[in-house]
Protein backbone atom coordinates (compact mmCIF):
# COMPACT_ATOMS: atom_id res chain seq x y z
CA UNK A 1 9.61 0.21 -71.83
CA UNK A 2 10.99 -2.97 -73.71
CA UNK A 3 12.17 -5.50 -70.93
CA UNK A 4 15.85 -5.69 -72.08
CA UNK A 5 15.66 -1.83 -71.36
CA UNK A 6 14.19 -2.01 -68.27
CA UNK A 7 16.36 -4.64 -67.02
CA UNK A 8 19.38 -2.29 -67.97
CA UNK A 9 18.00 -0.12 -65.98
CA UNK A 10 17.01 -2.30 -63.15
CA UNK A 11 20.77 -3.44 -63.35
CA UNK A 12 21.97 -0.05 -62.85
CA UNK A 13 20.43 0.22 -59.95
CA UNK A 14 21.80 -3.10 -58.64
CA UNK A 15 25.28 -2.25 -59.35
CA UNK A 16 24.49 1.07 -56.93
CA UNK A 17 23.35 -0.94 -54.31
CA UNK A 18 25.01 -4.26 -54.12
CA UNK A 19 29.71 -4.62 -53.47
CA UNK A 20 31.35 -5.08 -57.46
CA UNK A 21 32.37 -8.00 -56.60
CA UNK A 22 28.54 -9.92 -55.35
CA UNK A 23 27.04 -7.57 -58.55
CA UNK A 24 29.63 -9.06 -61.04
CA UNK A 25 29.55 -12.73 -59.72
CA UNK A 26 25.89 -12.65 -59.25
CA UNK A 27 23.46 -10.25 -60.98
CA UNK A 28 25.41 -9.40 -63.97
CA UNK A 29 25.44 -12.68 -65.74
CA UNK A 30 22.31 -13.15 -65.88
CA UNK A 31 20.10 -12.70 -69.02
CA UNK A 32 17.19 -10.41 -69.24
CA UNK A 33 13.72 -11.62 -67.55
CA UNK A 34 10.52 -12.61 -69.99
CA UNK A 35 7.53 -11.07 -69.28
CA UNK A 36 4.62 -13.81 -67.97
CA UNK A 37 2.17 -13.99 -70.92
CA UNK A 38 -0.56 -11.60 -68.38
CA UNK A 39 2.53 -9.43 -68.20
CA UNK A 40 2.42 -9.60 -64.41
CA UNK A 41 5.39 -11.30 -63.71
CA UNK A 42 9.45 -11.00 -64.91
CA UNK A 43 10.77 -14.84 -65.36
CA UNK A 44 14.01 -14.62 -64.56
CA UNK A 45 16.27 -17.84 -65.58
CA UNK A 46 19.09 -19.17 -63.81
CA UNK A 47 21.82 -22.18 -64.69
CA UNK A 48 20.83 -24.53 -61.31
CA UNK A 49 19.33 -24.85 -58.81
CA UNK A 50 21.99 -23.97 -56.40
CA UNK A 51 22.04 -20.35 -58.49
CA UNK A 52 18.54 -19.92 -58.03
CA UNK A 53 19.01 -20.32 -54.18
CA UNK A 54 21.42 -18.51 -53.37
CA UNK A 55 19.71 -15.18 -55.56
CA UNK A 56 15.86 -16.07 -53.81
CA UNK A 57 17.61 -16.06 -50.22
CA UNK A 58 20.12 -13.03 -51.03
CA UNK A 59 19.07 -11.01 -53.72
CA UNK A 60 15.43 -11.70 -54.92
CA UNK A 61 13.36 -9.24 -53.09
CA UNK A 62 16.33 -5.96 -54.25
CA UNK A 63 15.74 -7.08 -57.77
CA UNK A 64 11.74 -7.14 -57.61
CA UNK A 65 12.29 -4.19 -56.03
CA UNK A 66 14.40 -2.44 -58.68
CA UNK A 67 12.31 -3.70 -61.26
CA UNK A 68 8.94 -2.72 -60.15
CA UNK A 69 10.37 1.25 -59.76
CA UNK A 70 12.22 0.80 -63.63
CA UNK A 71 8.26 -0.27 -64.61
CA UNK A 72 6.72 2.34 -62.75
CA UNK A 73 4.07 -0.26 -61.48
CA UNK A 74 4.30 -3.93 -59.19
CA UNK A 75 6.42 -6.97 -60.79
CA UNK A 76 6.34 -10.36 -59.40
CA UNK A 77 9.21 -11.98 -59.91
CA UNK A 78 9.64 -15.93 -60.36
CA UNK A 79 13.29 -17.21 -61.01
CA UNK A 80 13.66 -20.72 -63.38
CA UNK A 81 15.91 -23.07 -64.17
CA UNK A 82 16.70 -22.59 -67.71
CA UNK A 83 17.74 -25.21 -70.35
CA UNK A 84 17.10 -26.22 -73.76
CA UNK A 85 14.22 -28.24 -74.88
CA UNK A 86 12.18 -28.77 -71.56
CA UNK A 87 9.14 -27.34 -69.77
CA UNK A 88 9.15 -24.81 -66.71
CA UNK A 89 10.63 -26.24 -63.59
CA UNK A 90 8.09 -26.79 -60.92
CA UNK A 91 7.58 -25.17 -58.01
CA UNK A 92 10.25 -22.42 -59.20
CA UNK A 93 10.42 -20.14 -56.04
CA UNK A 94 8.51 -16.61 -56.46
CA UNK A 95 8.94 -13.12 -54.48
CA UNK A 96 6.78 -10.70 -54.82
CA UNK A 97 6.45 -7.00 -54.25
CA UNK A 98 3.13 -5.49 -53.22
CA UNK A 99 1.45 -6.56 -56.27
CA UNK A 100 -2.12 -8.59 -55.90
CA UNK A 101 -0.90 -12.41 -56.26
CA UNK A 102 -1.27 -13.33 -59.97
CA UNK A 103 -0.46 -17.00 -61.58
CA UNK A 104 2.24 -16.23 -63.98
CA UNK A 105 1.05 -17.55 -67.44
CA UNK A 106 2.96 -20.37 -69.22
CA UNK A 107 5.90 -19.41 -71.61
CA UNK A 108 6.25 -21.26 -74.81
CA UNK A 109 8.21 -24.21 -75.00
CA UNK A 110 11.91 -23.28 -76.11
CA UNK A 111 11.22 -19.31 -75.34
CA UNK A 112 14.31 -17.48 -73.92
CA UNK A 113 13.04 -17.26 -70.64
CA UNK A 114 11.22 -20.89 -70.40
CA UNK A 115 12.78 -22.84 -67.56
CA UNK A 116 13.96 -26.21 -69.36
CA UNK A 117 14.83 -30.22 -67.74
CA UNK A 118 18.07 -29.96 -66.13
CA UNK A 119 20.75 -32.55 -67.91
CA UNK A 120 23.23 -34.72 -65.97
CA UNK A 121 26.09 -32.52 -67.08
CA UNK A 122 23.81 -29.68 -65.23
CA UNK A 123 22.57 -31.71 -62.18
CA UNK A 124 26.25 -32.63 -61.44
CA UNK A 125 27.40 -28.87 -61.89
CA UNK A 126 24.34 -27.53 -59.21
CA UNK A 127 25.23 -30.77 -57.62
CA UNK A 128 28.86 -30.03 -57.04
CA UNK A 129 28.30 -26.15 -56.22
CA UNK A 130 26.07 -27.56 -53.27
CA UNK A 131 28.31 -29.60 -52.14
CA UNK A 132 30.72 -27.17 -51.39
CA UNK A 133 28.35 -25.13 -49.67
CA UNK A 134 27.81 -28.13 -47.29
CA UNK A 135 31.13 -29.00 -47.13
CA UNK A 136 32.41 -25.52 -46.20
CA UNK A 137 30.43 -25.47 -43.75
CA UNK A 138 29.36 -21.73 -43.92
CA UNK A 139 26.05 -20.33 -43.32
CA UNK A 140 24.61 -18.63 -46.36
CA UNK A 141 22.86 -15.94 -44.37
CA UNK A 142 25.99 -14.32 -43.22
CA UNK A 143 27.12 -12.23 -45.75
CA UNK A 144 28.66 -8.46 -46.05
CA UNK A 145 24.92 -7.65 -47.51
CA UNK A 146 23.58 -8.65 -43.71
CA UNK A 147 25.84 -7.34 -41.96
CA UNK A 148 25.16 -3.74 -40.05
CA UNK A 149 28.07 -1.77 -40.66
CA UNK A 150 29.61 0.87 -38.07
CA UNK A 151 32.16 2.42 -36.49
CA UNK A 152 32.52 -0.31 -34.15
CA UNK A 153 33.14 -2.91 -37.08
CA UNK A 154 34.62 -0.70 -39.46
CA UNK A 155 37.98 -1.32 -39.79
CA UNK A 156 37.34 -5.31 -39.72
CA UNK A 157 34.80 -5.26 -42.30
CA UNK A 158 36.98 -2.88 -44.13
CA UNK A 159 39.92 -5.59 -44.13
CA UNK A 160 37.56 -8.55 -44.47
CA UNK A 161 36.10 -6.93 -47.74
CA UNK A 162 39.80 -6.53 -49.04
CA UNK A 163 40.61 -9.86 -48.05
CA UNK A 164 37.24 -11.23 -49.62
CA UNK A 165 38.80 -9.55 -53.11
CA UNK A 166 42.27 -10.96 -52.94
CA UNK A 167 42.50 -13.89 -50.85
CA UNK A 168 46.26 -14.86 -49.69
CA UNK A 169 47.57 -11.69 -51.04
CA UNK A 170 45.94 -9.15 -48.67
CA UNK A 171 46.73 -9.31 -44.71
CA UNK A 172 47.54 -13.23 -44.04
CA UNK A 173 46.36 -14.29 -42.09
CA UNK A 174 43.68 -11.88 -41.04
CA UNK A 175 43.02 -12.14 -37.28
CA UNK A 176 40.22 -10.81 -35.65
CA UNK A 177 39.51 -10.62 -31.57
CA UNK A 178 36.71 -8.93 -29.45
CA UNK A 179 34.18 -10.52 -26.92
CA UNK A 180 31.14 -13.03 -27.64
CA UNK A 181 28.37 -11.58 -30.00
CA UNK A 182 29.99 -9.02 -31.54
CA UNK A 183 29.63 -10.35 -35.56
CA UNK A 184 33.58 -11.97 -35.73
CA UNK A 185 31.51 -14.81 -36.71
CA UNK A 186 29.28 -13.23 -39.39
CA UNK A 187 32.49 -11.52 -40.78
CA UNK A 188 34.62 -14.63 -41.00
CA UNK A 189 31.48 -16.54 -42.77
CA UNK A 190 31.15 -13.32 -45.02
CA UNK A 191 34.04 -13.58 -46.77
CA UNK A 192 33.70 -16.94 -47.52
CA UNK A 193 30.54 -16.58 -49.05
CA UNK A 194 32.14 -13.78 -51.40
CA UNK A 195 34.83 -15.85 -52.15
CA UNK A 196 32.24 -19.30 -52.96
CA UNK A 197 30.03 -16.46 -54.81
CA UNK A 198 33.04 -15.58 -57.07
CA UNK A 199 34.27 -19.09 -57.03
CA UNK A 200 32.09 -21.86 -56.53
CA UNK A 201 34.63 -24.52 -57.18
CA UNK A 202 37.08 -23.14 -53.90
CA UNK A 203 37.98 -25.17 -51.45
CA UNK A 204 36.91 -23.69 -48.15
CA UNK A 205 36.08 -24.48 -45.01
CA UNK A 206 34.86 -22.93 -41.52
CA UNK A 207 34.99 -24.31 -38.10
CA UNK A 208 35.06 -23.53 -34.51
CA UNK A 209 38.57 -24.27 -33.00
CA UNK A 210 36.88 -27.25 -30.34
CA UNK A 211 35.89 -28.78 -34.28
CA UNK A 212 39.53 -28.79 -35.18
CA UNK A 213 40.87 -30.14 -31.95
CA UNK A 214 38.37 -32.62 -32.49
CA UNK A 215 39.45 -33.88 -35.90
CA UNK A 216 42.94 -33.58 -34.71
CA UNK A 217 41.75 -36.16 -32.21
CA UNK A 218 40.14 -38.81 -34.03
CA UNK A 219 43.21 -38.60 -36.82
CA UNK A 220 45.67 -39.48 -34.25
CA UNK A 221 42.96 -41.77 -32.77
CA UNK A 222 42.62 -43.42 -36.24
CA UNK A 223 46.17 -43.17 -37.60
CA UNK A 224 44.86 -40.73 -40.28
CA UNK A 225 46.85 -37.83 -40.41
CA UNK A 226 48.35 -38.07 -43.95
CA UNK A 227 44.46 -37.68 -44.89
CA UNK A 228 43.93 -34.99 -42.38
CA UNK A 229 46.65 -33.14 -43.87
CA UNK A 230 45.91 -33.86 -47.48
CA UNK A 231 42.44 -32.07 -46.85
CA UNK A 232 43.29 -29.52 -45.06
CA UNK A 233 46.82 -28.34 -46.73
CA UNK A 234 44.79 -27.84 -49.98
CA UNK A 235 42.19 -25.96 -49.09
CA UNK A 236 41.97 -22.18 -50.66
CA UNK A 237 40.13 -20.51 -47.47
CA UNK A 238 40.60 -21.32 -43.79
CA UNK A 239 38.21 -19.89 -41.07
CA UNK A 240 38.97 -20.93 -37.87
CA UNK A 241 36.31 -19.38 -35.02
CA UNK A 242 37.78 -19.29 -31.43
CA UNK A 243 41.29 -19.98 -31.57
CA UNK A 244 41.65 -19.19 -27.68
CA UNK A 245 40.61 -22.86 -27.18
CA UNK A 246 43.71 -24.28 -28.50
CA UNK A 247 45.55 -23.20 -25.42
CA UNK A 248 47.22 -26.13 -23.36
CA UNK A 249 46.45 -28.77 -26.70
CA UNK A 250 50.21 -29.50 -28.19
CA UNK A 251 49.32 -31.90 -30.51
CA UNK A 252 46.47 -29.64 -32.08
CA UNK A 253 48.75 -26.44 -31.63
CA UNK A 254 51.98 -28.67 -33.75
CA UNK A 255 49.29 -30.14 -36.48
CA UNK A 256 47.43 -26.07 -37.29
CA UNK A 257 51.12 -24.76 -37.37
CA UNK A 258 51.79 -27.39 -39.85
CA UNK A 259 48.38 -26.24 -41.41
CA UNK A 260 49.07 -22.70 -41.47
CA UNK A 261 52.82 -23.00 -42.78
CA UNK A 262 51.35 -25.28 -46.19
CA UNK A 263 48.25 -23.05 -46.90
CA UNK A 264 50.56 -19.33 -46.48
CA UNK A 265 53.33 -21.23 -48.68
CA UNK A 266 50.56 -21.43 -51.37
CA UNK A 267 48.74 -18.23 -50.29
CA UNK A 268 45.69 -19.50 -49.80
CA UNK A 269 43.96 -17.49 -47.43
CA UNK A 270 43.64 -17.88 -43.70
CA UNK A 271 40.86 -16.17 -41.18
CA UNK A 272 40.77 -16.54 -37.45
CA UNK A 273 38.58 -15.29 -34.36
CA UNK A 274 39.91 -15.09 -30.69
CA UNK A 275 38.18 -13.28 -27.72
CA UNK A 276 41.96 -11.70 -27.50
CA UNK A 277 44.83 -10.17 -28.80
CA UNK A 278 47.25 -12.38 -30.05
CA UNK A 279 50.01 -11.94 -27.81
CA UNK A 280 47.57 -12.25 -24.99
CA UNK A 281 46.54 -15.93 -25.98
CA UNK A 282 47.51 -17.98 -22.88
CA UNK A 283 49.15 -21.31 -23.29
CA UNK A 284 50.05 -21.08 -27.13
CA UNK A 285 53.60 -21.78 -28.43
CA UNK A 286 55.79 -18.89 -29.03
CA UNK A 287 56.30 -19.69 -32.77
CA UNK A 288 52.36 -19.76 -33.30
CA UNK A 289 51.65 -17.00 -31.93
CA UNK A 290 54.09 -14.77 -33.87
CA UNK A 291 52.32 -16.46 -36.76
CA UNK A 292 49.03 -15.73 -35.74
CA UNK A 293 50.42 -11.89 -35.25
CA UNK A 294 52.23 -11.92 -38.66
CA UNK A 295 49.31 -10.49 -40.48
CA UNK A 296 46.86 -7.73 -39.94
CA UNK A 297 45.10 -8.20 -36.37
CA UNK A 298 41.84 -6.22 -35.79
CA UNK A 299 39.50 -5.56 -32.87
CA UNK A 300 35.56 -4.91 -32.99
CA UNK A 301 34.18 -3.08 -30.29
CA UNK A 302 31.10 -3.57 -28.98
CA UNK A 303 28.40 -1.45 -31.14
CA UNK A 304 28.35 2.11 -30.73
CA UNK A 305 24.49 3.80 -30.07
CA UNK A 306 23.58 4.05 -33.71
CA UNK A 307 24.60 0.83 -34.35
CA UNK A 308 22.58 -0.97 -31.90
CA UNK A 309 19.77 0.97 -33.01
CA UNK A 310 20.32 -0.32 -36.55
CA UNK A 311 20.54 -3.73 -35.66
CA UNK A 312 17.14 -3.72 -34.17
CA UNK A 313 15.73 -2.23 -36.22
CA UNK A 314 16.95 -4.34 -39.63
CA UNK A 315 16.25 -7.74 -37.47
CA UNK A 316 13.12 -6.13 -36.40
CA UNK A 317 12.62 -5.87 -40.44
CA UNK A 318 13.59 -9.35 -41.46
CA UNK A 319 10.59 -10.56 -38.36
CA UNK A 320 8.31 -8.48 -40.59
CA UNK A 321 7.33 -6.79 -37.24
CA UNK A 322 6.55 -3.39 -37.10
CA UNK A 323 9.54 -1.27 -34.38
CA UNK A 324 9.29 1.80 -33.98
CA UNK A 325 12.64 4.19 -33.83
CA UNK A 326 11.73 5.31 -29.72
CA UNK A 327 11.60 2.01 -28.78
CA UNK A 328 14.93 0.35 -30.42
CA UNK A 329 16.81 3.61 -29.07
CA UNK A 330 15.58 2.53 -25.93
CA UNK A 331 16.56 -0.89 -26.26
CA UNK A 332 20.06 0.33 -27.51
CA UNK A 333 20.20 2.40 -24.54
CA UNK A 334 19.85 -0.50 -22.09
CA UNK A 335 21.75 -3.68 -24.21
CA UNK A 336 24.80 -2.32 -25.11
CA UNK A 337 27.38 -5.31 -24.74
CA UNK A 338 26.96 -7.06 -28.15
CA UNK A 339 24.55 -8.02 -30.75
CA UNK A 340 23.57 -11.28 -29.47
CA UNK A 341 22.09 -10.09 -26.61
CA UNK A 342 20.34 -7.13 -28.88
CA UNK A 343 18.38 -10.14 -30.37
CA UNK A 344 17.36 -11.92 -27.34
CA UNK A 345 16.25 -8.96 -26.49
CA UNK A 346 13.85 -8.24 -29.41
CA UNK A 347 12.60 -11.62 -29.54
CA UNK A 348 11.55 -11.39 -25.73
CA UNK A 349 9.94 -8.24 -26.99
CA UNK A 350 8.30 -9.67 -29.93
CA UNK A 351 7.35 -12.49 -27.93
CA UNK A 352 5.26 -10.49 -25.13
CA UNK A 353 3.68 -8.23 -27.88
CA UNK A 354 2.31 -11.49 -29.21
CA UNK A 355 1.20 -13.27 -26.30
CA UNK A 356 -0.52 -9.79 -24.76
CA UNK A 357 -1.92 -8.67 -28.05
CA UNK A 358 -0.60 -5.07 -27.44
CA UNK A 359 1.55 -2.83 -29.81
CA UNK A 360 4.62 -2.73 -29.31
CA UNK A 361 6.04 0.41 -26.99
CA UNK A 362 8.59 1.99 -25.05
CA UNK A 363 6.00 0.43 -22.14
CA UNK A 364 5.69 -3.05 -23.45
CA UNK A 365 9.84 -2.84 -24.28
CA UNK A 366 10.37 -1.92 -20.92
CA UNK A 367 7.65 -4.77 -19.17
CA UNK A 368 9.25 -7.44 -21.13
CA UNK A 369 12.94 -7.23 -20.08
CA UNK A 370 12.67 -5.78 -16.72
CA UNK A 371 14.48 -8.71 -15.62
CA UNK A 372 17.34 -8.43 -17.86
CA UNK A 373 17.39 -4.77 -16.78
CA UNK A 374 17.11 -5.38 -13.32
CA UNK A 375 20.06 -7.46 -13.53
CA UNK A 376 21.90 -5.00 -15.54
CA UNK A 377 21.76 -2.50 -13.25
CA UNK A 378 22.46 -5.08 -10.31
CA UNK A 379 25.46 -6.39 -11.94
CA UNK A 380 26.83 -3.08 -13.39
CA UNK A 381 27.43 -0.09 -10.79
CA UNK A 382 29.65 2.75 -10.96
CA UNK A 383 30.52 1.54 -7.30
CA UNK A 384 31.81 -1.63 -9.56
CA UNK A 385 33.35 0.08 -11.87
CA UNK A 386 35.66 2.21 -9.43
CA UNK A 387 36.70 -1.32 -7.77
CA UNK A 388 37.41 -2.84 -10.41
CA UNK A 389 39.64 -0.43 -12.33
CA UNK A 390 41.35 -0.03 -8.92
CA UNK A 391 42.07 -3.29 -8.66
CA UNK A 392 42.98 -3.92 -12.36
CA UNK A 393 46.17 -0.70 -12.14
CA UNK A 394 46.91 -1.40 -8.38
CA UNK A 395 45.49 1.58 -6.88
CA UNK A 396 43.84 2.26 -4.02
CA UNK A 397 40.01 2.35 -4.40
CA UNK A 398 39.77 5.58 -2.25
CA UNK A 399 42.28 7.22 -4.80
CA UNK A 400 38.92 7.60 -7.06
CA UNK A 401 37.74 9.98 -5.31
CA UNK A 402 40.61 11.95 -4.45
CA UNK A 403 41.74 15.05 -5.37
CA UNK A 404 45.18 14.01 -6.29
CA UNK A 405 46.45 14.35 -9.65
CA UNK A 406 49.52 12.26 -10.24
CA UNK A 407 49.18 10.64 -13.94
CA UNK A 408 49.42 7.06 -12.31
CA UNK A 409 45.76 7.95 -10.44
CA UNK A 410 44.70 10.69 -12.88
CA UNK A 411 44.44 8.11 -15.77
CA UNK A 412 42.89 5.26 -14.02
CA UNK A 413 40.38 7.66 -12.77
CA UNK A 414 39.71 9.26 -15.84
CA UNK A 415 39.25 5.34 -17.42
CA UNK A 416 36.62 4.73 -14.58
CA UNK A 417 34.56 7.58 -15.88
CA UNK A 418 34.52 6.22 -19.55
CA UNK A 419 33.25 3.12 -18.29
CA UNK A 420 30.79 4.55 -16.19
CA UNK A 421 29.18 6.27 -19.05
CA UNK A 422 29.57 3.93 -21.43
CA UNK A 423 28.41 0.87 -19.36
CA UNK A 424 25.51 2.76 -16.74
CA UNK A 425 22.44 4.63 -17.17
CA UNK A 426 23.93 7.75 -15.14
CA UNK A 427 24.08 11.06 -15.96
CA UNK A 428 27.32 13.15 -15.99
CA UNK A 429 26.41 14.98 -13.42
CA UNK A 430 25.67 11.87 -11.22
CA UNK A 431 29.05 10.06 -12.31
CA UNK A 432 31.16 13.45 -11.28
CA UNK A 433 29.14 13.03 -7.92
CA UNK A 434 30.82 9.62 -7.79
CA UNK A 435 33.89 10.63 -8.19
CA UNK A 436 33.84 12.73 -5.43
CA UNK A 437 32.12 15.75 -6.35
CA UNK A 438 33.87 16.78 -9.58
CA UNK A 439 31.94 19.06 -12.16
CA UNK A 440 30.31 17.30 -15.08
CA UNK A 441 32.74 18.69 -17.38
CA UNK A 442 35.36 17.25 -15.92
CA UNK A 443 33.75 13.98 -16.63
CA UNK A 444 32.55 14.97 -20.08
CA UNK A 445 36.27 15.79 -20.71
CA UNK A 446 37.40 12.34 -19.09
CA UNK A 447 34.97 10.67 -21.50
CA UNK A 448 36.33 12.25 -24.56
CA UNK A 449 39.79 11.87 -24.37
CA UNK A 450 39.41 8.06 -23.59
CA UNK A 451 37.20 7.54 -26.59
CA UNK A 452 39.97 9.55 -28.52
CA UNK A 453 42.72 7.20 -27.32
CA UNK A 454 41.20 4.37 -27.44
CA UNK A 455 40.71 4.41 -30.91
CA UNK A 456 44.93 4.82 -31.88
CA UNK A 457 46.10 3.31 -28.84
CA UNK A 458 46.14 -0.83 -28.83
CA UNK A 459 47.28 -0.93 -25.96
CA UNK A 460 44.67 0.88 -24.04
CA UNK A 461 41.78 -0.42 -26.21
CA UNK A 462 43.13 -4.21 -24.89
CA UNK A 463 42.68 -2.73 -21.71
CA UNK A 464 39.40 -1.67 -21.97
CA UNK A 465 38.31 -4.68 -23.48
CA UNK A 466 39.51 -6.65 -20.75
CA UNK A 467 37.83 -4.45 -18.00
CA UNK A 468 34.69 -4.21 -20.51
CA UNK A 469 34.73 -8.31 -20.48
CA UNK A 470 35.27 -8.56 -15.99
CA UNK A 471 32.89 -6.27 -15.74
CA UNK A 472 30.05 -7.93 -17.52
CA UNK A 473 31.38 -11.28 -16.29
């Protein structure tokens, strides 16, 4: 097949695989590869340097990938800087697929896909695009194409990818809340790597909230607040992680009011994080806070079963180590409060398989956190659970077990058996034991409903995130 046809092809694959928006900004510019002169390798040319980054660490190994199944056979792929009148860059970076290793032969001098010496006008352009990667702040890594997508994220990713395609139009600000480790991070970084993908020139940039009330510091500090301003008033893309911490600072609280009144007057686009729901935020000023609630305000919920299980197993991927499905379900099974501790998990896992030499197995899973399950099930009991709850509604512990059915002790009750499911290792039969001596149905039914509600109902959702968030301290 000639190589412009193959590429076609290896393009409409792409564009099945990859958001419009990353496949138009990204992969669709670009010109068709040159074959290597041994015919081993695609040369694939790019404007710059910071071009040819961002496609090795995002996109390279999908497009070896497509290309090698449009030519029926391995491809190596090597990317270039490409300009006129110059010889190949060296030390281009190459990805391979599982073709042998092969030295790409040298393209002719001048030859479509011959790398060529990068001018000023083209060192100050990568130059430029790199430094508003650096001074934005964002981690490249975190993108929508890394993130594991599920019903526990879905509406937040859902609004983050509409933001991502019409900043300051769509939900502005966009405010996201949920507890530590749960990807508000990755999300928030996401979208500004769309929107620098699309739009290398924008001015964005991404901070925790302790960075702001740090600047806000040294400007008053310095007598520079007319500069402070100046940068941030213009900027196209705000993401501000934690804004819980601005509780009790005035000073910080009047200057990002300020902030947020000159960047929604221009509709440039704001983002924001919180372990809470707005209106929850202790210590913020009345006026902010209906600011900060003016928008669209999502939760993310700690990863559902399948989720978890397809976080392992992609990190488990990207360590190149080899997990098999029965052992990240029972991972899953026992970390189920947020990502982060889904990955400190795997790496201890990782880790012992390394240092014993064994395979990795439900057995060797199970050796290598039984302290962090240990703890687990020290910290978490349905004994816990029941006090807690109690406590939270103002009921009377012993009213768990009762057989009364008032709605003001049937609800609680039936909010102590979601949380005992969700958040122990016991069975429904041992829960309804708990609760003294109800039939499993009854708790299967319990379980349900709350799932059900929880899912329209803010109010209750709060609620269980708070209880979620006391009882894993």
């Amino acid at each position: 097949m000639p190589l412009d046809s193959l590429w076609q092809t290896c393009c409409s694959q792409l564009a099945s695989e990859i958001p419009p928006q990353q496949f138009a900004a990204w992969i669709k510019p670009l010109l068709a590869p040159q074959w290597s002169g041994d015919g081993t390798t695609a040369i694939l040319a790019v404007p710059n340097r910071f071009k040819m980054d961002w496609l090795r660490s995002q996109y390279a190994q999908r497009i070896a990938q497509a290309l090698a199944v449009a030519a029926g056979r391995p491809v190596q792929l090597e990317f270039v800087i490409h300009k006129p009148h110059a010889a190949r860059l060296q030390g281009a970076a190459k990805v391979e697929t599982d073709a042998p290793p092969a030295a790409a032969a040298a393209v002719p001098e001048g030859a479509p896909g011959a790398a060529q010496a990068r001018s000023p006008v083209d060192d100050r352009e990568a130059a430029s695009a790199l430094e508003a990667l650096e001074r934005s702040r964002l981690n490249p890594l975190l993108s929508f194409e890394t993130l594991v997508a599920g019903k526990a994220n879905q509406l937040a990713r859902a609004a983050a990818l509409q933001v991502a395609e019409n900043p300051g139009k769509s939900y502005n600000p966009l405010f996201l809340y949920g507890g530590v480790g749960l990807g508000k991070t990755h999300l928030v970084q996401a979208v500004g790597n769309a929107l620098l993908a699309a739009r290398p020139g924008a001015r964005i940039r991404y901070l925790q909230a302790e960075q702001f009330v740090s600047e806000v510091v040294r400007a008053y500090q310095r007598k520079t607040f007319d500069d402070f301003k100046r940068y941030y008033h213009a900027l196209d893309l705000l993401l501000i992680d934690d804004v819980q911490f601005f509780a009790g600072k005035e000073k910080t609280q009047e200057e990002f009011f300020y902030t947020f009144e000159a960047l929604t007057a221009k509709r440039s686009q704001i983002i924001l994080t919180s372990d809470t729901y707005p209106k929850e935020l202790q210590e913020i000023d009345a006026r902010l806070t209906s600011r900060l609630d003016s928008g669209l305000t999502v939760a993310i919920e700690p990863p559902e079963l399948e989720m978890r299980v397809a976080i392992l197993l992609r990190k488990a991927e990207a360590e190149h180590a080899s997990l098999g499905e029965d052992v990240a379900f029972f991972v899953a099974k026992n970390v189920r409060s947020n990502v982060r501790e889904l990955e400190g998990a795997l790496r201890k896992i990782l880790a012992y398989a390394r240092f014993s030499g064994e395979a990795i197995s439900i057995g060797l899973a199970r050796e290598a956190l039984k302290d962090l399950l240990s703890l687990q099930n020290r910290q978490i009991s349905v004994e816990n659970i029941q006090k807690t709850v109690a406590d939270f509604y103002k009921i009377k512990v012993a009213e768990m077990y009762s057989k009364r059915r008032p709605a003001s002790i049937a609800r609680p009750r039936q909010i102590a058996m979601y949380l005992a499911k969700e958040l122990t290792q016991k069975s429904l039969p041992e829960i309804g034991e708990l609760f003294g001596g109800r039939d499993h149905t009854t708790v299967l039914h319990a379980v349900r409903k709350v799932a059900q509600e929880r899912t329209r109902l803010q109010e209750l959702n709060q609620q269980l995130h708070v209880l979620e968030q006391t009882l894993k301290g």
